[in-house]
PDB file of N, CA and C in Angstrom:
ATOM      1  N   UNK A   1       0.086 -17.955  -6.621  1.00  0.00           N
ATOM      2  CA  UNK A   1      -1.060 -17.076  -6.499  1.00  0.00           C
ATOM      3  C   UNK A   1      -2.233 -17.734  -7.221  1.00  0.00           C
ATOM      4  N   UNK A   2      -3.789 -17.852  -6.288  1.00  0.00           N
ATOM      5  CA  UNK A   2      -4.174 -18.284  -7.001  1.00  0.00           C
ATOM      6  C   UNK A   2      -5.214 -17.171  -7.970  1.00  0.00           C
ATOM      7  N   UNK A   3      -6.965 -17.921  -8.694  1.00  0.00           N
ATOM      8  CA  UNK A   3      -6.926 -16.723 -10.198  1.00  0.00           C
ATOM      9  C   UNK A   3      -8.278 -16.728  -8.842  1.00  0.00           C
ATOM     10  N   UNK A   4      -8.385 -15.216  -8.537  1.00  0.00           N
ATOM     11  CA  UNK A   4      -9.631 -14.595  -7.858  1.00  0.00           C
ATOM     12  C   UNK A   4      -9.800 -13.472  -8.628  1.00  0.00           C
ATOM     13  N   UNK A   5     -11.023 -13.154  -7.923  1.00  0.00           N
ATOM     14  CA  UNK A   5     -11.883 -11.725  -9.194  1.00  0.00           C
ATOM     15  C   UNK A   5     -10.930 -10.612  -8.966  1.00  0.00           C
ATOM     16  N   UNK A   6     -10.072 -10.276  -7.515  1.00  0.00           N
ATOM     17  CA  UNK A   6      -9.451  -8.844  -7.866  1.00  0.00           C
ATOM     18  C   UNK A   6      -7.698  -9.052  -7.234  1.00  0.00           C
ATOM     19  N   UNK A   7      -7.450  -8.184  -7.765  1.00  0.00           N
ATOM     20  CA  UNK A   7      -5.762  -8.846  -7.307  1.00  0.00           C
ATOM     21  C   UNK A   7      -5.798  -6.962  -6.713  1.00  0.00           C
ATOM     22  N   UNK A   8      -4.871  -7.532  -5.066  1.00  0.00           N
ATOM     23  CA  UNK A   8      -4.531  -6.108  -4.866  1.00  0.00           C
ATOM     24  C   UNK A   8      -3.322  -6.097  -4.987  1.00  0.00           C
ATOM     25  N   UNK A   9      -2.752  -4.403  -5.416  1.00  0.00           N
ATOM     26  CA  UNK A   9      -1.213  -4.494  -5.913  1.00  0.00           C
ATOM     27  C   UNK A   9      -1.104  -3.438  -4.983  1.00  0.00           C
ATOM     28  N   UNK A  10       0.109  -3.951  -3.644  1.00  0.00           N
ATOM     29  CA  UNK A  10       0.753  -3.012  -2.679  1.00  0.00           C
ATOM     30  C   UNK A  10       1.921  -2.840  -3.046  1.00  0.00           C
ATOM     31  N   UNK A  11       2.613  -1.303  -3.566  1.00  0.00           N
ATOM     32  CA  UNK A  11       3.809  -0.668  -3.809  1.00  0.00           C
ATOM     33  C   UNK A  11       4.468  -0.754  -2.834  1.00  0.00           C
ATOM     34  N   UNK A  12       5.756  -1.367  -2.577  1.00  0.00           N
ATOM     35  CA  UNK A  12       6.213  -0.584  -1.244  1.00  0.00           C
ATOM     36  C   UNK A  12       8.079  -0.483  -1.573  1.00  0.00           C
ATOM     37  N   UNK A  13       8.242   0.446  -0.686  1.00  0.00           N
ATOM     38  CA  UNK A  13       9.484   0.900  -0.902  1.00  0.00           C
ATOM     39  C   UNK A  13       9.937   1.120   0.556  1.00  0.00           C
ATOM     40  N   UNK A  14      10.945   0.560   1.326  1.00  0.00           N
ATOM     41  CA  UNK A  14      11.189   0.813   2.884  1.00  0.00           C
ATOM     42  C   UNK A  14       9.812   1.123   3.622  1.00  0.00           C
ATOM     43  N   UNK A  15       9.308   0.578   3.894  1.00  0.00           N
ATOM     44  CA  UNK A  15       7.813   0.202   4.084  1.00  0.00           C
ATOM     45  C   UNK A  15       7.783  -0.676   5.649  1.00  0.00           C
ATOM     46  N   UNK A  16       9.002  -0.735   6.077  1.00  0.00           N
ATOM     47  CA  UNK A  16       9.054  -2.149   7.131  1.00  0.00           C
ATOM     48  C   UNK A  16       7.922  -1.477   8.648  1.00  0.00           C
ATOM     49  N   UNK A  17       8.005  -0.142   8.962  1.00  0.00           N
ATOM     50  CA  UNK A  17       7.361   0.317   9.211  1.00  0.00           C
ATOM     51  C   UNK A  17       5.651   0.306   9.436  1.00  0.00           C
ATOM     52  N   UNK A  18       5.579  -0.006   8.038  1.00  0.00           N
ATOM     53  CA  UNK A  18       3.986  -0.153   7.943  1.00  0.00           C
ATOM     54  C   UNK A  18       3.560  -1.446   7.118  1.00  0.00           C
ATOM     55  N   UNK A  19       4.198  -1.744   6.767  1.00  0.00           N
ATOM     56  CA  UNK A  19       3.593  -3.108   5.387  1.00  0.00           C
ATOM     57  C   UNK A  19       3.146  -4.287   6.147  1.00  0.00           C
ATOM     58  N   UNK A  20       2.951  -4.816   7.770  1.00  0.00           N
ATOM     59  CA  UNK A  20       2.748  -5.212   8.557  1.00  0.00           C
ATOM     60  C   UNK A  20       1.126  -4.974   9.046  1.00  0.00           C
ATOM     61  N   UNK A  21       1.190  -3.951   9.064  1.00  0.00           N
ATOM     62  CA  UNK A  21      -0.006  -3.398   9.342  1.00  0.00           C
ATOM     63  C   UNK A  21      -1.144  -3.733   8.780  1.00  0.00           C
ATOM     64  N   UNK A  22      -0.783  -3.497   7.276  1.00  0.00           N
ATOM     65  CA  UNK A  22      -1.430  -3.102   5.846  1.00  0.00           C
ATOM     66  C   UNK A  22      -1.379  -4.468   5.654  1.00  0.00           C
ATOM     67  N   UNK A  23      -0.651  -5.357   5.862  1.00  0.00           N
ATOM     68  CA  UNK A  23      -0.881  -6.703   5.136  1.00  0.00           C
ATOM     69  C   UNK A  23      -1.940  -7.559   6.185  1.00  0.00           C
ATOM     70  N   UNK A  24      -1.865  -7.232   7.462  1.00  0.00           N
ATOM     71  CA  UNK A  24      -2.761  -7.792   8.483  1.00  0.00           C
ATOM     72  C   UNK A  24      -4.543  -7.463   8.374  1.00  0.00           C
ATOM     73  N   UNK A  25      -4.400  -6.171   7.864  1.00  0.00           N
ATOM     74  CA  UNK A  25      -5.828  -5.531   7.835  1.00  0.00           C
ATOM     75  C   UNK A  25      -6.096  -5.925   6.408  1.00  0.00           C
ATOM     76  N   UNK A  26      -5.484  -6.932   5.122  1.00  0.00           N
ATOM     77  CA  UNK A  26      -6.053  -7.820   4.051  1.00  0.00           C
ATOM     78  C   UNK A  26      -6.029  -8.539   4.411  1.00  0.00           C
ATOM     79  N   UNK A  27      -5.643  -9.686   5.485  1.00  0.00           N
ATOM     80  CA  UNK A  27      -5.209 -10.668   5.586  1.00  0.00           C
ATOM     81  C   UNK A  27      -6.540 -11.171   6.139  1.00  0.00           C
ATOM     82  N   UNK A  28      -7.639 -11.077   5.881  1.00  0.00           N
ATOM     83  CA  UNK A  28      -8.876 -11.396   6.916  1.00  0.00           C
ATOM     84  C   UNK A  28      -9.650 -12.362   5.884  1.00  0.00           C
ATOM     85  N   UNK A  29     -10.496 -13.417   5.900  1.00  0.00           N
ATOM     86  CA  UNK A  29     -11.024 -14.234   5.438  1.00  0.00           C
ATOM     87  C   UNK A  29     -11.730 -13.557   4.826  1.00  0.00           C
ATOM     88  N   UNK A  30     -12.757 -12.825   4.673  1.00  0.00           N
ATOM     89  CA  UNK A  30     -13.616 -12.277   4.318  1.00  0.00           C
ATOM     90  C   UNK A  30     -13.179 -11.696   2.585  1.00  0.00           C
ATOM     91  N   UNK A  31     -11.839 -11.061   2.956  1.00  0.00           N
ATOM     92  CA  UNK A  31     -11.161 -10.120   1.611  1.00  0.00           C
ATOM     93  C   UNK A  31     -10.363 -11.389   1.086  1.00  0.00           C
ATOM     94  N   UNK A  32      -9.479 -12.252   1.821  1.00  0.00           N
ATOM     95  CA  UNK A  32      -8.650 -13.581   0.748  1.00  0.00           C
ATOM     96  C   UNK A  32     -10.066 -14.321   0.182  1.00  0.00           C
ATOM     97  N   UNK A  33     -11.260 -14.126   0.287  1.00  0.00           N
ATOM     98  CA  UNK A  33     -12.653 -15.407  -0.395  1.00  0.00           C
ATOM     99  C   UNK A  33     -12.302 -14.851  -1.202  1.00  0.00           C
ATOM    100  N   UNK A  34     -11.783 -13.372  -1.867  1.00  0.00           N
ATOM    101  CA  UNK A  34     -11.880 -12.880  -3.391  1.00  0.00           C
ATOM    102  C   UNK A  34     -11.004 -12.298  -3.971  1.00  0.00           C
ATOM    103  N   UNK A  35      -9.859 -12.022  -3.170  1.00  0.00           N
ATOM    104  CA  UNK A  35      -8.637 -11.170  -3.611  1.00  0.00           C
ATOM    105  C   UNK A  35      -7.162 -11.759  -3.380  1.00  0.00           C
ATOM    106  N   UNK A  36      -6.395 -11.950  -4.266  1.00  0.00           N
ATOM    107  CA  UNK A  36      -4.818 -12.244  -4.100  1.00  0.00           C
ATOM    108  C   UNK A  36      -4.363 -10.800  -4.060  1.00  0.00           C
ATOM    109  N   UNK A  37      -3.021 -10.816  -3.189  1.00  0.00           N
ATOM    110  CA  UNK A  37      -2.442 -10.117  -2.777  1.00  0.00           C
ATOM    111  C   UNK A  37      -0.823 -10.145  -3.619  1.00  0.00           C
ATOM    112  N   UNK A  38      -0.568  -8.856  -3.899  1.00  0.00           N
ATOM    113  CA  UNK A  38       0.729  -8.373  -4.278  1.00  0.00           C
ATOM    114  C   UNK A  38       1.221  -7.514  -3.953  1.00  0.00           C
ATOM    115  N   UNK A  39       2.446  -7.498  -3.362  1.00  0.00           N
ATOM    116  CA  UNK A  39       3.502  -6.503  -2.922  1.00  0.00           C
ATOM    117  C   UNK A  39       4.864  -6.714  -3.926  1.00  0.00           C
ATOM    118  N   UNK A  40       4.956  -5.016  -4.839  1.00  0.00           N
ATOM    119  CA  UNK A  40       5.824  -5.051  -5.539  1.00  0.00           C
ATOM    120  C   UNK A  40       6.434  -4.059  -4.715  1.00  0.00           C
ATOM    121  N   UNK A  41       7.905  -4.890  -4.519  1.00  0.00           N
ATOM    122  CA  UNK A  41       9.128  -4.293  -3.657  1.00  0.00           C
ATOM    123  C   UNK A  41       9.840  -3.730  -4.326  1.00  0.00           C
ATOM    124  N   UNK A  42       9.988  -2.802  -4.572  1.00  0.00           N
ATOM    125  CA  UNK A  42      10.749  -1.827  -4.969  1.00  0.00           C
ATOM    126  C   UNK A  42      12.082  -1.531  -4.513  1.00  0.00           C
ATOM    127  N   UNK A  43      13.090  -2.578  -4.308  1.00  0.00           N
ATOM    128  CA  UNK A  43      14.458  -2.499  -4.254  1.00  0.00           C
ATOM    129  C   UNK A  43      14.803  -1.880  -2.929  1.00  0.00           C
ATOM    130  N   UNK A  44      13.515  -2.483  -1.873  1.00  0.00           N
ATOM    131  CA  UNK A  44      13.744  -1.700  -0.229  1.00  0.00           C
ATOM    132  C   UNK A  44      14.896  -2.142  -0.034  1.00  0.00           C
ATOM    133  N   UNK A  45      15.544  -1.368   1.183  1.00  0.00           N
ATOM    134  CA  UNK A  45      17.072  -1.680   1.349  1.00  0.00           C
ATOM    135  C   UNK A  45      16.760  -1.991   3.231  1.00  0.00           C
ATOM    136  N   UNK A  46      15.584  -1.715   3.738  1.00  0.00           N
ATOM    137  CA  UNK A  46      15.325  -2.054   4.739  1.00  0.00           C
ATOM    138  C   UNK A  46      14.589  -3.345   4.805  1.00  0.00           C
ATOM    139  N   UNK A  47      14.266  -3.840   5.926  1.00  0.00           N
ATOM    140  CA  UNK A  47      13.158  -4.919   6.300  1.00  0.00           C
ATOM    141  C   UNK A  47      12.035  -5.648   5.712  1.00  0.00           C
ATOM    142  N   UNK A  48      12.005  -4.555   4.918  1.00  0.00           N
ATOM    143  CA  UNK A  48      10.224  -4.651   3.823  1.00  0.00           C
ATOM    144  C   UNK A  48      10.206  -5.671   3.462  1.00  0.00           C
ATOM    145  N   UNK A  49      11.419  -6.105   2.600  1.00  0.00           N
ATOM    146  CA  UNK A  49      11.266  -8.005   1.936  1.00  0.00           C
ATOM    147  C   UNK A  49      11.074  -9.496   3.001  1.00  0.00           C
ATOM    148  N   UNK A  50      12.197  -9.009   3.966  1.00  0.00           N
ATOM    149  CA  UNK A  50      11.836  -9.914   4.878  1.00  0.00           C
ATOM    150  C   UNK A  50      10.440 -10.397   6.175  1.00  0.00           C
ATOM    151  N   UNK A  51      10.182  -9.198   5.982  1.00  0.00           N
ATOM    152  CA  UNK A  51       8.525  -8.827   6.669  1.00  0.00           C
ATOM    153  C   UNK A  51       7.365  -9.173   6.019  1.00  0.00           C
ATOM    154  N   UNK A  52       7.905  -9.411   4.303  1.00  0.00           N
ATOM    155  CA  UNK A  52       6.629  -9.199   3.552  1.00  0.00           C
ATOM    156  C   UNK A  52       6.482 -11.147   3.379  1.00  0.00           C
ATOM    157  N   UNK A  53       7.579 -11.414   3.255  1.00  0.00           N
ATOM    158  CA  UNK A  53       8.059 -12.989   3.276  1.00  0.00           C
ATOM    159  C   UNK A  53       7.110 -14.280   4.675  1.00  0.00           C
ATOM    160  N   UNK A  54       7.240 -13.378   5.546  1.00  0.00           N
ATOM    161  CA  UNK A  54       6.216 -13.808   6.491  1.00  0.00           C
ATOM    162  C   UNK A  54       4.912 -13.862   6.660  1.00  0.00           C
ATOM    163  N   UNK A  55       4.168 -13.183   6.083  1.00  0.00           N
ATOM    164  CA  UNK A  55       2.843 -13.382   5.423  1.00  0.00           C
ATOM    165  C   UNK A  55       2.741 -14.433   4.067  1.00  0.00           C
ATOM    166  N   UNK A  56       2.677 -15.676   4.373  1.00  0.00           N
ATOM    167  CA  UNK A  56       2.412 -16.357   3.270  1.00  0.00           C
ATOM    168  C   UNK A  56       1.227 -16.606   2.568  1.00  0.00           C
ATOM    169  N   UNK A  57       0.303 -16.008   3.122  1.00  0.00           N
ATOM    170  CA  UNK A  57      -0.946 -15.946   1.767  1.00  0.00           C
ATOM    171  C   UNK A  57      -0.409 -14.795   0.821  1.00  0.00           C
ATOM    172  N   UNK A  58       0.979 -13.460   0.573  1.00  0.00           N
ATOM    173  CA  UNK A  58       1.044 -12.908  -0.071  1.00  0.00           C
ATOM    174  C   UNK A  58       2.259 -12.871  -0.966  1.00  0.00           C
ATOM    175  N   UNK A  59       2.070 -12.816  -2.465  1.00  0.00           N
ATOM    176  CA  UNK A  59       3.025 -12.829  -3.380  1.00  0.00           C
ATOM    177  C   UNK A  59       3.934 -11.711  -3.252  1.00  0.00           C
ATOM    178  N   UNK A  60       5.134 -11.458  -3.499  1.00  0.00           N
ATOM    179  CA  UNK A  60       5.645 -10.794  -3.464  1.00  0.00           C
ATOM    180  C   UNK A  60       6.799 -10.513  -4.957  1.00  0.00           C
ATOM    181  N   UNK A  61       6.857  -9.574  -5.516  1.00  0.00           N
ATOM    182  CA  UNK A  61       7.486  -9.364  -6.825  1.00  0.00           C
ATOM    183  C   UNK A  61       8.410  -7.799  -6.179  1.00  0.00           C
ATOM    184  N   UNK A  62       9.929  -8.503  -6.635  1.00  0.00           N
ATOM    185  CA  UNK A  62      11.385  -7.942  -5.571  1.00  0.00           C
ATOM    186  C   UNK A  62      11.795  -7.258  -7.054  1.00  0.00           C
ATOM    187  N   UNK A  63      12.128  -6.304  -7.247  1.00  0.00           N
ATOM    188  CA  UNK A  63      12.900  -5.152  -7.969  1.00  0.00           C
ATOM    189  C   UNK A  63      14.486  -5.093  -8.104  1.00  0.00           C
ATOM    190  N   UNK A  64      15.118  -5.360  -8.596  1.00  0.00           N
ATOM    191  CA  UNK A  64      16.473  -5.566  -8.707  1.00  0.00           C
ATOM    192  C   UNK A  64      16.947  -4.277  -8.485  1.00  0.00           C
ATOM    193  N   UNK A  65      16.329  -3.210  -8.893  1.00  0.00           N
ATOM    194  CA  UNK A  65      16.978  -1.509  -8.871  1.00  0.00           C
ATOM    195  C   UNK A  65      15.315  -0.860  -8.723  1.00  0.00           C
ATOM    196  N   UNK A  66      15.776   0.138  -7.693  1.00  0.00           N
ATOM    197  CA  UNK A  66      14.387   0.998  -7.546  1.00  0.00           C
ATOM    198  C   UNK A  66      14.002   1.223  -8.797  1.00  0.00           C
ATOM    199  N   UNK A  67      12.476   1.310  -9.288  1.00  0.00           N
ATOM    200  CA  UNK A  67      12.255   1.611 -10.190  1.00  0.00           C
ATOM    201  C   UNK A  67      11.301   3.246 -10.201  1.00  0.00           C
ATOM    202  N   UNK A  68      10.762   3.499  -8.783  1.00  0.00           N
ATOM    203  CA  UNK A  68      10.026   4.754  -8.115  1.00  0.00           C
ATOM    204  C   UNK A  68       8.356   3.854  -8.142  1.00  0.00           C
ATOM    205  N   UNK A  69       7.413   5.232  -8.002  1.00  0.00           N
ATOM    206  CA  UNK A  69       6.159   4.439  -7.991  1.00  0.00           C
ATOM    207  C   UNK A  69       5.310   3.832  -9.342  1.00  0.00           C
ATOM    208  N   UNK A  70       5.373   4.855 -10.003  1.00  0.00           N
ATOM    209  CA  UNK A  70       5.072   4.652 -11.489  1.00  0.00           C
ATOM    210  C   UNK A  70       5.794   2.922 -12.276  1.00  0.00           C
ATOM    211  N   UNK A  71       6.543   3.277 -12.117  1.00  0.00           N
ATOM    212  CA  UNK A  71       7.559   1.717 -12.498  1.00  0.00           C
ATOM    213  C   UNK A  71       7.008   0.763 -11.718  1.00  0.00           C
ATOM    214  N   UNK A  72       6.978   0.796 -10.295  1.00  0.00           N
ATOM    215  CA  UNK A  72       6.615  -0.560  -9.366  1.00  0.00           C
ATOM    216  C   UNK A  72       5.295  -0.913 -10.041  1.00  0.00           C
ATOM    217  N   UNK A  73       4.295   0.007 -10.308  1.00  0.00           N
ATOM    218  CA  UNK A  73       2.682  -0.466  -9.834  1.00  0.00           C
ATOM    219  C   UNK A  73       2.746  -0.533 -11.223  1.00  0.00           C
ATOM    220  N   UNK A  74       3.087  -0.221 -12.795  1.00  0.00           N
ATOM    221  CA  UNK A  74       3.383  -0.695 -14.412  1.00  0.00           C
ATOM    222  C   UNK A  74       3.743  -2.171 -13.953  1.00  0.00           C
ATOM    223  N   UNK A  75       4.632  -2.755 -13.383  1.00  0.00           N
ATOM    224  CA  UNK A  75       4.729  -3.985 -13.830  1.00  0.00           C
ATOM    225  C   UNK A  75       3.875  -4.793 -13.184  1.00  0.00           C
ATOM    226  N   UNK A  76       2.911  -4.392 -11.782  1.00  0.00           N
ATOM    227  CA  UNK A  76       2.022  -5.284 -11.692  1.00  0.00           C
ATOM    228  C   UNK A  76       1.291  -5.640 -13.045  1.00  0.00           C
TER     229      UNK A  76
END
């Protein structure tokens, strides 16, 4: 990751659904000139990790045990 002025932090939890979406509509030149991207995975048991893995402009930080929302978006 590199050091830009704002880091966005996406929670997601079984998310495979939508985190596709949401990562496409940051994914635009305009928002990477100033923002790194984070998705803290929250111990999805669906798709979410492997979906999120395919977007490689975005970091991704994987949860060993759900932690809920409060816990995910604290350790960003």
């Amino acid at each position: 990751m590199s050091k830009k002025e704002v880091l966005i932090i996406i929670p997601a939890y079984n998310e495979e659904e939508n985190i596709e979406k949401v990562l496409g509509g940051l994914e635009t030149p305009e928002i990477q000139a100033f923002a790194d991207i984070l998705v803290m995975n929250d111990h999805s048991t669906d798709k979410t990790n492997f979906l999120v893995k395919r977007h490689h402009q975005v970091t991704m930080a994987t949860h060993i045990y759900n932690l809920g929302y409060g816990g995910g978006v604290g350790l960003g």
